[in-house]
C-alpha atoms as a PDB file:
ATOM      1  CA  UNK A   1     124.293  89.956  89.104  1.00  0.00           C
ATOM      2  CA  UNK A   2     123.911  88.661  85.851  1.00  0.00           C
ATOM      3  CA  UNK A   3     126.849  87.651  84.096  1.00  0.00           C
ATOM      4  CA  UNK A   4     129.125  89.930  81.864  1.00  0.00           C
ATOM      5  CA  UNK A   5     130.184  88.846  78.951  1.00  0.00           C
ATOM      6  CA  UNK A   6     133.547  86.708  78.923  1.00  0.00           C
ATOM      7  CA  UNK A   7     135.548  89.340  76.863  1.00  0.00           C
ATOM      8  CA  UNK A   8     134.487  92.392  79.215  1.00  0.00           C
ATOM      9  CA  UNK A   9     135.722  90.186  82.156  1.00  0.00           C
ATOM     10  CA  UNK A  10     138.970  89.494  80.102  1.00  0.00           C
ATOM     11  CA  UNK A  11     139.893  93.104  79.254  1.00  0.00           C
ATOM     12  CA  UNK A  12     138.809  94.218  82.718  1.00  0.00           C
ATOM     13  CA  UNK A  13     141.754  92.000  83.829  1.00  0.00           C
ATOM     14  CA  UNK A  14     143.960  93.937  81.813  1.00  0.00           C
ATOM     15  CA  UNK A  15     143.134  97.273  82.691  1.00  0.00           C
ATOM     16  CA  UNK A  16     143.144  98.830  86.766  1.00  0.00           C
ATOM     17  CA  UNK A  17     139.383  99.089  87.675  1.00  0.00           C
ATOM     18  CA  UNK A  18     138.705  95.796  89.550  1.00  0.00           C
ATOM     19  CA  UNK A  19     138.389  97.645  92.831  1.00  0.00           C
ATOM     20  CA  UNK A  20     136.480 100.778  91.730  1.00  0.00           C
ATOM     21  CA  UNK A  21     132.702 101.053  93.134  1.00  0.00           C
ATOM     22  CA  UNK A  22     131.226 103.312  90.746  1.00  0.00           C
ATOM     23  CA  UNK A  23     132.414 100.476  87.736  1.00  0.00           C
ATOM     24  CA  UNK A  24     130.202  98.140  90.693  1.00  0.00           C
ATOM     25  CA  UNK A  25     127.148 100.493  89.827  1.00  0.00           C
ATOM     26  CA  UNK A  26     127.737 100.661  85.923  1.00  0.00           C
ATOM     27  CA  UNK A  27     127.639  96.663  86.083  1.00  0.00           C
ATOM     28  CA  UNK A  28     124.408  96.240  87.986  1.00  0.00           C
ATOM     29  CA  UNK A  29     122.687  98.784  85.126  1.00  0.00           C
ATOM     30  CA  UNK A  30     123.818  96.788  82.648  1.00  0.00           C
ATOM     31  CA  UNK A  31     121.827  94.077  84.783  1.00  0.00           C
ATOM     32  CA  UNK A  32     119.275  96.351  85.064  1.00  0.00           C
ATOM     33  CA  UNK A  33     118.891  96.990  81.809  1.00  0.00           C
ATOM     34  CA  UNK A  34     119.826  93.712  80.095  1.00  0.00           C
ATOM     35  CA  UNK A  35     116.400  93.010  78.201  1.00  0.00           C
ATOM     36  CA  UNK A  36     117.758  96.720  76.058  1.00  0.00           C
ATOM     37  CA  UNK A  37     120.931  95.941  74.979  1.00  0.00           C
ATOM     38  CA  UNK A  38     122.323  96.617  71.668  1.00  0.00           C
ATOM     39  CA  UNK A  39     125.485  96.325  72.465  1.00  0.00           C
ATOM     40  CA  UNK A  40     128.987  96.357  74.755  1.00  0.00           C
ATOM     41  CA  UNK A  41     131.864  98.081  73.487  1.00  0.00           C
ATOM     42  CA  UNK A  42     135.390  98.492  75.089  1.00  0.00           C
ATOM     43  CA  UNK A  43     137.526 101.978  74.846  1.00  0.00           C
ATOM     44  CA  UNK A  44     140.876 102.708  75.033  1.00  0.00           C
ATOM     45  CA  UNK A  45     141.994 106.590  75.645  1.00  0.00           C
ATOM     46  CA  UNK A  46     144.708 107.346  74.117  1.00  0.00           C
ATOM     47  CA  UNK A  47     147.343 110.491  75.244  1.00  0.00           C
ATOM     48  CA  UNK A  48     150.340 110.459  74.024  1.00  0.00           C
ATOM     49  CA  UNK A  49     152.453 107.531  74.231  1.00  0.00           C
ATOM     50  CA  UNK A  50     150.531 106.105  77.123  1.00  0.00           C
ATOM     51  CA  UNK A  51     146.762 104.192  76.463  1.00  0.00           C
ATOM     52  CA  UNK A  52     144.278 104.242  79.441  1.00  0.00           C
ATOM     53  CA  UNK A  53     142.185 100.911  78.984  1.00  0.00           C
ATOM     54  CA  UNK A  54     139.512 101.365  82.027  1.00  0.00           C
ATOM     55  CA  UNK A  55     136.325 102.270  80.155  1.00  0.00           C
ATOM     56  CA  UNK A  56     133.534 100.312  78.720  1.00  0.00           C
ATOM     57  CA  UNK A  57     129.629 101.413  76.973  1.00  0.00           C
ATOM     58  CA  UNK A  58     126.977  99.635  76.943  1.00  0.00           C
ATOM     59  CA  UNK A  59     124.525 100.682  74.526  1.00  0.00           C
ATOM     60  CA  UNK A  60     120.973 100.546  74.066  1.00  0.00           C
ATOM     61  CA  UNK A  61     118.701  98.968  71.477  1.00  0.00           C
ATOM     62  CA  UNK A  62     115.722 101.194  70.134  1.00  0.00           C
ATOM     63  CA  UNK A  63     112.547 100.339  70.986  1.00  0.00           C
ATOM     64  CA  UNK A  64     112.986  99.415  74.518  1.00  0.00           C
ATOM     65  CA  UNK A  65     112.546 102.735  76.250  1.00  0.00           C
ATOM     66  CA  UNK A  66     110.388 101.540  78.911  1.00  0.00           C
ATOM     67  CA  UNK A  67     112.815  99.289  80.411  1.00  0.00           C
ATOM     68  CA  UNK A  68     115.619 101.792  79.613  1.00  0.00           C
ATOM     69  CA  UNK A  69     114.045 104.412  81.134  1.00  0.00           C
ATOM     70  CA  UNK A  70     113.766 102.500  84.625  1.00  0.00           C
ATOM     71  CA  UNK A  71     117.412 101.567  84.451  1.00  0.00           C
ATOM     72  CA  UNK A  72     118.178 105.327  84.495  1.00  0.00           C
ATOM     73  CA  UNK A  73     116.195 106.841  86.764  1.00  0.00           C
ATOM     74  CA  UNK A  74     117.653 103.559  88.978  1.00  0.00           C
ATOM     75  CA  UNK A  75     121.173 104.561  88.147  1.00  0.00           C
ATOM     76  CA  UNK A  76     120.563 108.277  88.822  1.00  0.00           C
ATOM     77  CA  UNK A  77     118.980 107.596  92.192  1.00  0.00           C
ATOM     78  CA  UNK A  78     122.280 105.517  92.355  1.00  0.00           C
ATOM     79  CA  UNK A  79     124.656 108.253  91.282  1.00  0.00           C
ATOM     80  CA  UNK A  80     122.323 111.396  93.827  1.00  0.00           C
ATOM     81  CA  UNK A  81     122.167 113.073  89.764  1.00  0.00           C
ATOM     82  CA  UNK A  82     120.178 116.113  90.901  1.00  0.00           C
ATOM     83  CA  UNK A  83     120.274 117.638  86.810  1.00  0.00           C
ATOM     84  CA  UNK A  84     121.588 120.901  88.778  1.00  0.00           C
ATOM     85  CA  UNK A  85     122.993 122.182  85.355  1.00  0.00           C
ATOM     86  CA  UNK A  86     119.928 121.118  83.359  1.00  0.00           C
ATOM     87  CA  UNK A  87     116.678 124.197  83.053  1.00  0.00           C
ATOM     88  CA  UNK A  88     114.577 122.262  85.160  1.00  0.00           C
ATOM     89  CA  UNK A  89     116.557 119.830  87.115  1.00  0.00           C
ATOM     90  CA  UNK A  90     116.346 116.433  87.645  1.00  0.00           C
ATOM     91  CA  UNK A  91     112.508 116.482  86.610  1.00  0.00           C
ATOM     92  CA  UNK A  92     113.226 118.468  83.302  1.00  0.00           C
ATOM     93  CA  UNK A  93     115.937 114.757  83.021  1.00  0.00           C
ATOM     94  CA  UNK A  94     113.366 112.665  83.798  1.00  0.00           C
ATOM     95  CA  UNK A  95     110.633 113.890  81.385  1.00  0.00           C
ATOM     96  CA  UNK A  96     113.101 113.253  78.857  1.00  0.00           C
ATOM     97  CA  UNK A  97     113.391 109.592  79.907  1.00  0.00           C
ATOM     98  CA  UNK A  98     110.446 109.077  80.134  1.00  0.00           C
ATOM     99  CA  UNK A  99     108.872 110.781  77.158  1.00  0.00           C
ATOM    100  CA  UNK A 100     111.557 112.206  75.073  1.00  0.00           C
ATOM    101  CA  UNK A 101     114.012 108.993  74.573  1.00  0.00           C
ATOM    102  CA  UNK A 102     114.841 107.254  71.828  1.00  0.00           C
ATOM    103  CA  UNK A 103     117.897 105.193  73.414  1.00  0.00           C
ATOM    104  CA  UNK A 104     120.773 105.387  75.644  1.00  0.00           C
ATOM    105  CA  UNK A 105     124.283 104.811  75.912  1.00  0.00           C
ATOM    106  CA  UNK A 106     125.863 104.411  79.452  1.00  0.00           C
ATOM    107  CA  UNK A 107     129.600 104.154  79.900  1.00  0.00           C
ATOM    108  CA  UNK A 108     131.934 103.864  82.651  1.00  0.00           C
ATOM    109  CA  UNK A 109     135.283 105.829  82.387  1.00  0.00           C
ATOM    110  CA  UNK A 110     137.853 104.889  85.337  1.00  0.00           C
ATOM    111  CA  UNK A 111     139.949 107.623  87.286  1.00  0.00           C
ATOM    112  CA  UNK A 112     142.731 109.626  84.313  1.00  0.00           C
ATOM    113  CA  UNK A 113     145.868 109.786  85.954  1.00  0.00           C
ATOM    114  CA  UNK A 114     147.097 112.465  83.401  1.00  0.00           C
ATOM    115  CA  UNK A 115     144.706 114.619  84.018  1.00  0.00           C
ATOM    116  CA  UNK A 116     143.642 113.922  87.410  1.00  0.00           C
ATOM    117  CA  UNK A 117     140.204 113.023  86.499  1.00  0.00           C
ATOM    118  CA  UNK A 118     138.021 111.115  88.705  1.00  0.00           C
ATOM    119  CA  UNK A 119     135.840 108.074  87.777  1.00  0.00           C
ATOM    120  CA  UNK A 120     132.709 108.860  86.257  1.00  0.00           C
ATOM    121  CA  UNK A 121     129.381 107.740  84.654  1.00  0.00           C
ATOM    122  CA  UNK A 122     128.219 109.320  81.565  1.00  0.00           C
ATOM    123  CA  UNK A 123     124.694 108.984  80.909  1.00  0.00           C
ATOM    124  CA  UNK A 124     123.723 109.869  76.994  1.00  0.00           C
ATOM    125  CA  UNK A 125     120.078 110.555  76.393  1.00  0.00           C
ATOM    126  CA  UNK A 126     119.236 109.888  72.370  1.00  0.00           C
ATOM    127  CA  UNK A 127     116.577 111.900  71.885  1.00  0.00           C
ATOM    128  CA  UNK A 128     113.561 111.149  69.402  1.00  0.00           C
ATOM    129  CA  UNK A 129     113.944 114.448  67.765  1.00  0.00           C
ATOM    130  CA  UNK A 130     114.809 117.968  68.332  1.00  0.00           C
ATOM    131  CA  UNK A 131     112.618 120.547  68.104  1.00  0.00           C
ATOM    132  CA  UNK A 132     113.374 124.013  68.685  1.00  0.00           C
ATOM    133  CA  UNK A 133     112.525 124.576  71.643  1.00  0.00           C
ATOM    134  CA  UNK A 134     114.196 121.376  72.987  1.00  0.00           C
ATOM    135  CA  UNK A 135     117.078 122.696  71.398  1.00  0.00           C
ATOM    136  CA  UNK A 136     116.532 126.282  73.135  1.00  0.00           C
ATOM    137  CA  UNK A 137     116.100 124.740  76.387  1.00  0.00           C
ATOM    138  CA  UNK A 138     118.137 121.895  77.084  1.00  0.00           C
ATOM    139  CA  UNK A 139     121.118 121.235  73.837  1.00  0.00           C
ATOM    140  CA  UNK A 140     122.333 124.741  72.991  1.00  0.00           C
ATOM    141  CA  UNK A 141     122.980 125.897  76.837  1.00  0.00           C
ATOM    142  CA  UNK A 142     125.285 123.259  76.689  1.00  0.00           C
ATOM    143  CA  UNK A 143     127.856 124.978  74.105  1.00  0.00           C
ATOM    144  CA  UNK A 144     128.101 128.726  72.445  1.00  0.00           C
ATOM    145  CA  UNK A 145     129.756 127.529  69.630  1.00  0.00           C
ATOM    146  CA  UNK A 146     126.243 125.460  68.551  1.00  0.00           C
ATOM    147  CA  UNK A 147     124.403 127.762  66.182  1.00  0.00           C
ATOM    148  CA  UNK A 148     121.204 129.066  67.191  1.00  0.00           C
ATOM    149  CA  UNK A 149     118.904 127.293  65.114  1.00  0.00           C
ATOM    150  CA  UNK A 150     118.386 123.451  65.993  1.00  0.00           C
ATOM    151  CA  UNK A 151     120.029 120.855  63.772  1.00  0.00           C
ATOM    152  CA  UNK A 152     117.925 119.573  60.715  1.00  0.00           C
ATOM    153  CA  UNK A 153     115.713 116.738  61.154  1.00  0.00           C
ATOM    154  CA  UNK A 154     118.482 114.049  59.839  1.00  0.00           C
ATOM    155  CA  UNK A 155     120.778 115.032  62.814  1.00  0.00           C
ATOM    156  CA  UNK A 156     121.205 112.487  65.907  1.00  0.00           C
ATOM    157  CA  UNK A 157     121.403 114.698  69.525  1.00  0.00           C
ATOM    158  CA  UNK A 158     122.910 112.969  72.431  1.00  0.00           C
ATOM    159  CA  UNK A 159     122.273 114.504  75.319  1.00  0.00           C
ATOM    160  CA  UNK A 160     124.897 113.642  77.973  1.00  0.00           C
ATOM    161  CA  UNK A 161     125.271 114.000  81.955  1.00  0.00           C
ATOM    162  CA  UNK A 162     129.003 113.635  82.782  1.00  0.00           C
ATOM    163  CA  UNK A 163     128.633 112.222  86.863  1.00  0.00           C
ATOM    164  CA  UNK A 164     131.966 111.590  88.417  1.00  0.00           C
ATOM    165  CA  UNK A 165     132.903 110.003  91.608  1.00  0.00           C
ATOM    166  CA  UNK A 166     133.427 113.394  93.325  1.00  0.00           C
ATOM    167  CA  UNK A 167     129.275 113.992  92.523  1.00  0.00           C
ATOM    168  CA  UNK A 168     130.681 116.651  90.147  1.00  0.00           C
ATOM    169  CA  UNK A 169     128.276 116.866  87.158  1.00  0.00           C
ATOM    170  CA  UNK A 170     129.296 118.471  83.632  1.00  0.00           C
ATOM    171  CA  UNK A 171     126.916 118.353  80.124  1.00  0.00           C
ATOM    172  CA  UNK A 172     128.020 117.524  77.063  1.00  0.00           C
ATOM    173  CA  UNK A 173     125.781 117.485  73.673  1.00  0.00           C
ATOM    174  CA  UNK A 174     127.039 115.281  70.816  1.00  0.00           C
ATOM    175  CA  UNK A 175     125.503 115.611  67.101  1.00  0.00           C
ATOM    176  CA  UNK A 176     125.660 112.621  64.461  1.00  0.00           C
ATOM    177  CA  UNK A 177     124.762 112.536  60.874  1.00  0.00           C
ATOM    178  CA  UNK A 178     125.182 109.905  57.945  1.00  0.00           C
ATOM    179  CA  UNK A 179     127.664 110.812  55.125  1.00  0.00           C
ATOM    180  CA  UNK A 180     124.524 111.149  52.606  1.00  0.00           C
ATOM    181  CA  UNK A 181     123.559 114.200  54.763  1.00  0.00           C
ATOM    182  CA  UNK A 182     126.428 116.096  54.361  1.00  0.00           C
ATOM    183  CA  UNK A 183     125.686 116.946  50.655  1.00  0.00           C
ATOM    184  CA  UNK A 184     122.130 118.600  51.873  1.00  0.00           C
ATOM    185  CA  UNK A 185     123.745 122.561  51.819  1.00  0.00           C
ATOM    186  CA  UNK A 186     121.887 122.945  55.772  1.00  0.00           C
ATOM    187  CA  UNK A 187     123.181 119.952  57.228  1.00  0.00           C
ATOM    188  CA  UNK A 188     127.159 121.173  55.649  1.00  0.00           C
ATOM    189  CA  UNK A 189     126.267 124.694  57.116  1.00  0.00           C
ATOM    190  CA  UNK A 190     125.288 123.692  60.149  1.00  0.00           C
ATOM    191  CA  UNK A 191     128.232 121.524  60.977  1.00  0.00           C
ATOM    192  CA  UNK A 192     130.838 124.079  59.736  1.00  0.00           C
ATOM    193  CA  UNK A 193     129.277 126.148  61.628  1.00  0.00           C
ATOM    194  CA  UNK A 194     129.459 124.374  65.102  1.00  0.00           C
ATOM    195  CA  UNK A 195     132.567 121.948  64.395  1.00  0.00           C
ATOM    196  CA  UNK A 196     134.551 124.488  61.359  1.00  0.00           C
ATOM    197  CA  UNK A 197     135.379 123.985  57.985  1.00  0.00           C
ATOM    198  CA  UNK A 198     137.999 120.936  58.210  1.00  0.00           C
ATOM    199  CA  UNK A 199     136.008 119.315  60.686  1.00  0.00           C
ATOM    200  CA  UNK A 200     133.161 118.547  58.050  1.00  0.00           C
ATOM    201  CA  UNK A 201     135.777 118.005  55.319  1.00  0.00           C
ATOM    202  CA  UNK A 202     136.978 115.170  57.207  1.00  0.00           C
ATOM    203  CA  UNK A 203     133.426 113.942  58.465  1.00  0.00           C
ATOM    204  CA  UNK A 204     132.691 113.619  54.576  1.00  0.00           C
ATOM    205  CA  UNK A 205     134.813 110.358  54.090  1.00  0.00           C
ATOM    206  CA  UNK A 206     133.393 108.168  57.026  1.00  0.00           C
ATOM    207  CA  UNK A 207     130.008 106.175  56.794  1.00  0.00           C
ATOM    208  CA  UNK A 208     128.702 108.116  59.933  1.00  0.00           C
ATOM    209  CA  UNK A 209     130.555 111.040  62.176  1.00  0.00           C
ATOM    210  CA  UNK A 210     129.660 113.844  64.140  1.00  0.00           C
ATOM    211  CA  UNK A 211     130.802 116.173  66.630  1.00  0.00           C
ATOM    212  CA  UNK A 212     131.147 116.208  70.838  1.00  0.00           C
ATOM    213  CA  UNK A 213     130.579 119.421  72.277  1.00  0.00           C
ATOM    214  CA  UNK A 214     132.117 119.350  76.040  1.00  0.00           C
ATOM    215  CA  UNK A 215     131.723 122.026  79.142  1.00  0.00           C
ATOM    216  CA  UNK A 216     134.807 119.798  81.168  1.00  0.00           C
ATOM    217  CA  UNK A 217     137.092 118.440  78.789  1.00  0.00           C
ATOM    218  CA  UNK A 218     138.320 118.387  75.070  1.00  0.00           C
ATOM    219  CA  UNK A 219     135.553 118.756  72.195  1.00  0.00           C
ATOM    220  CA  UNK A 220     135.723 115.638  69.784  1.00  0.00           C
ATOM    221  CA  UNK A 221     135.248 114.295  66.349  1.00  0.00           C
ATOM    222  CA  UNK A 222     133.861 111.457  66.272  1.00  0.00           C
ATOM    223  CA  UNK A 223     134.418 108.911  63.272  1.00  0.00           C
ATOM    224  CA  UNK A 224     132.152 105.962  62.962  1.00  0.00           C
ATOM    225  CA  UNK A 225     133.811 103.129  60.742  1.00  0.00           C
ATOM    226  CA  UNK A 226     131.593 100.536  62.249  1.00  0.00           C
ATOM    227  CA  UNK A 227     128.356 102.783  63.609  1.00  0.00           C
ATOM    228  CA  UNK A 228     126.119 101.136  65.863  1.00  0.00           C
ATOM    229  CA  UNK A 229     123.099  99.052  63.894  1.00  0.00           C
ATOM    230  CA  UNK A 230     125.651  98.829  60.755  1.00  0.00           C
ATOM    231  CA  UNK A 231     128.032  95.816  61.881  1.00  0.00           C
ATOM    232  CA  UNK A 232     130.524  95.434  58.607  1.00  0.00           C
ATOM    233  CA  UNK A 233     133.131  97.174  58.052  1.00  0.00           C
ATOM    234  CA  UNK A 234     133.267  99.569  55.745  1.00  0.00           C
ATOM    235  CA  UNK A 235     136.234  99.010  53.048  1.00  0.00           C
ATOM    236  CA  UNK A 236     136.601 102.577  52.015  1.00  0.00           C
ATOM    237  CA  UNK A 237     137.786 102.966  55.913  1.00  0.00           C
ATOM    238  CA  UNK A 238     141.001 101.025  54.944  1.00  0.00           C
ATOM    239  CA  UNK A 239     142.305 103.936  52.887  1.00  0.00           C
ATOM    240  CA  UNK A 240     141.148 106.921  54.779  1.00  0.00           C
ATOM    241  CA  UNK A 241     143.620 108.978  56.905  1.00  0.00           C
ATOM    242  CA  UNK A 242     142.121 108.155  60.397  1.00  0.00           C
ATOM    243  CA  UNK A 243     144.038 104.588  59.547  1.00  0.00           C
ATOM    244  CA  UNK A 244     147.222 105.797  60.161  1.00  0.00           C
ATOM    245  CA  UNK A 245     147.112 107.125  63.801  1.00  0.00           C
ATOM    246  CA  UNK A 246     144.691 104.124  64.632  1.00  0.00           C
ATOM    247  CA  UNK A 247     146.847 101.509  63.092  1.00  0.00           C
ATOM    248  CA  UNK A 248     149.734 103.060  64.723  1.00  0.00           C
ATOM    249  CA  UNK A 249     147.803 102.876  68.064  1.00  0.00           C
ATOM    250  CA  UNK A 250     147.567  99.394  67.493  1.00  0.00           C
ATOM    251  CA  UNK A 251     151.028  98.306  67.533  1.00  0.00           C
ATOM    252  CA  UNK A 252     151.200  99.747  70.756  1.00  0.00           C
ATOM    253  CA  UNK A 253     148.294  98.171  72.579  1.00  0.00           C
ATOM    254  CA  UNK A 254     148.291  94.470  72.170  1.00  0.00           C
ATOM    255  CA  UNK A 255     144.507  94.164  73.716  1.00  0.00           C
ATOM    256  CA  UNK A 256     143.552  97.336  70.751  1.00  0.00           C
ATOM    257  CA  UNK A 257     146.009  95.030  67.787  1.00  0.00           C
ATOM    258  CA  UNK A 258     143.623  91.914  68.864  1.00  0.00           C
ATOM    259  CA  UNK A 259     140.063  93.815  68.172  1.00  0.00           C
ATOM    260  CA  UNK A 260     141.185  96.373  65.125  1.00  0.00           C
ATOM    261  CA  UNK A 261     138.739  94.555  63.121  1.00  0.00           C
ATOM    262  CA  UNK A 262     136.206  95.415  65.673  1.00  0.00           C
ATOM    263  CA  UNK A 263     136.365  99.186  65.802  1.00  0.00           C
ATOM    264  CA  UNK A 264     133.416 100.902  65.798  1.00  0.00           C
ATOM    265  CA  UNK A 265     134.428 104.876  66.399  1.00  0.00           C
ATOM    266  CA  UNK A 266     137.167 106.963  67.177  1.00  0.00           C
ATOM    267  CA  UNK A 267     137.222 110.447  68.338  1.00  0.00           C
ATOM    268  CA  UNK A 268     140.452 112.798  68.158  1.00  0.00           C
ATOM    269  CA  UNK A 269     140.163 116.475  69.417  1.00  0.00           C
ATOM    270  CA  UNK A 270     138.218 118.957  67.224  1.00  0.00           C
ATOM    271  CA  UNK A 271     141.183 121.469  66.492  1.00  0.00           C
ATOM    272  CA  UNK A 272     143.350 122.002  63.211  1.00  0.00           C
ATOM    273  CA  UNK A 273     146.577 119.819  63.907  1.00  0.00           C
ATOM    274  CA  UNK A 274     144.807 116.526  65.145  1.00  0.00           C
ATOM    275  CA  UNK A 275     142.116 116.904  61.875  1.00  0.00           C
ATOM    276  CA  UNK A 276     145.801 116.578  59.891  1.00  0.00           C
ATOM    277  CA  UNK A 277     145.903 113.313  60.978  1.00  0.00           C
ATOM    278  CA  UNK A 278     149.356 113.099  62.455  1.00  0.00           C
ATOM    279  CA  UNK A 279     150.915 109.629  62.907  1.00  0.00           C
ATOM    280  CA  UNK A 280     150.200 110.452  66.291  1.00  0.00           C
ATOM    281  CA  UNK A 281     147.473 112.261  67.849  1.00  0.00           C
ATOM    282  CA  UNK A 282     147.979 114.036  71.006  1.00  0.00           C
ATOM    283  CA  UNK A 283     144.532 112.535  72.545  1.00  0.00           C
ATOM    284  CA  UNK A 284     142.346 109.484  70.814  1.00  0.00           C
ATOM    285  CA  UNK A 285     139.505 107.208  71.938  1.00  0.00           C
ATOM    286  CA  UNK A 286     138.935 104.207  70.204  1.00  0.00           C
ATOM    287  CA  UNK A 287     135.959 101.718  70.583  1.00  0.00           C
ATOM    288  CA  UNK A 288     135.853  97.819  69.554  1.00  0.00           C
ATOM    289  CA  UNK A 289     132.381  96.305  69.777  1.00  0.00           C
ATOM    290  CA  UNK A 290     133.246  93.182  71.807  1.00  0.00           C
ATOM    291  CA  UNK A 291     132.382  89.543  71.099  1.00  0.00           C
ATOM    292  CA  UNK A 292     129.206  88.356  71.048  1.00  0.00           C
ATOM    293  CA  UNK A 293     127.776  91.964  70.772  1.00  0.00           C
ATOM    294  CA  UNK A 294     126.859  91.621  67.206  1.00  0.00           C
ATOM    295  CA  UNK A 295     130.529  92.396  65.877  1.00  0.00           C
ATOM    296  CA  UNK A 296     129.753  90.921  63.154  1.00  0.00           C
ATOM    297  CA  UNK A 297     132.858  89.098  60.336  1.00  0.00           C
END
């Protein structure tokens, strides 16, 4: 297996996932699909006063979908994926791979003792576009609260395959935009529309955000201070509100206080009180793009 890189084998250390097969499997894709890297990024979920620190993404460089589309249909053969909540099964997913890909993201999530939540693989599918009737088809069954027209053109739709260790499959569709887009009166609509009002207030002030749409678990904002492909940080993050809960986060997780000038997103839960920005949220997720991964100063 080819070598991980020395921070991933450092943080694994510190977290509870050294025995786990299915973190095994997410390893040799990475292998599998080393020659399409972008990126490695570490998470830490955050409930409470307690920080689960057993998940890691790897994500994929554009431009490479041949080799990424061999690592996935590898790791689905890997995980039995049969796309059983997908119109058109596992041959609907792999037409998507293999002609409807932009990039991927894979990550690895290890078991939630909170919530009693198995291990799992999440497989994200960036598609190249969104037509309607991929939008009919595959994105919108996902969710009722997406509206029924597709996205505009600017959006970003992840398609994502949620495969835990149980072979228990859930979809999830996330949708990404710059902050330019939001002042395009479609692109505001749209996102009130799916995420609400305060949602896109808040998505306003970060360089890119968007929303998580979930059929399993809590729907998300997600905040991108660092976004993949833009590696500086931007210094109108300092002095926005998503700095207090994160910085506060930080004090608490020495491993999190190391790499704060390495975060690349955070997602808190899409409902009123957490958009306040308390001190502290009731659920965050925070990523750090790890060394040698382009992190950049």
């Amino acid at each position: 297996m080819a070598a991980m890189p020395r921070e991933y084998e450092q943080l694994k250390r510190t977290s509870d996932v050294l025995d786990d097969p299915l973190l095994t499997v997410f390893e040799r894709y990475c292998e599998e699909a080393a020659t399409a890297t972008d990126a490695l990024e570490w998470s830490w979920k955050l409930v409470g006063w307690q920080a689960l620190s057993n998940r890691v993404y790897w994500l994929g460089a554009g431009g490479r979908t041949e080799v990424t589309a061999r690592a996935l249909e590898w790791l689905a053969s890997e995980l039995a994926f049969g796309g059983g909540d997908l119109d058109g099964g596992l041959a609907a997913w792999r037409a998507i791979v293999r002609g409807g890909l932009d990039r991927a993201l894979v990550a690895y999530a290890g078991a939630n003792p909170l919530t009693n939540q198995p291990a799992a693989i999440k497989m994200y599918l960036v598609l190249d576009g969104c037509d309607p009737a991929t939008y009919r088809r595959f994105v919108r069954p996902v969710s009722p609260s997406l509206p029924e027209q597709p996205p505009p053109p600017a959006a970003v739709v992840l398609l994502c395959h949620r495969v835990a260790a149980d072979g228990r499959t859930a979809a999830r569709v996330y949708v990404l935009f710059n902050r330019e887009d939001y002042e395009r009166p479609d692109i505001a609509a749209y996102v009130s529309s799916a995420a609400g009002s305060r949602a896109l207030e808040v998505a306003r002030q970060y360089p890119r955000s968007g929303f998580a749409l979930k059929r399993d678990t809590t729907d998300m904002l997600g905040i991108g201070l660092r976004p993949t492909g833009r590696r500086t940080l931007d210094p109108e993050c300092l002095c926005t509100p998503v700095m207090i809960p994160l910085a506060n986060a930080a004090a608490r997780v020495p491993e999190l206080h190391a790499r704060l000038h390495r975060v690349s997103w955070v997602t808190i839960p899409l409902d009123d009180e957490s958009l306040a920005f308390p001190r502290r949220l009731r659920e965050m997720n925070i990523y750090v793009v790890l060394d040698g991964h382009g992190a950049g100063a």
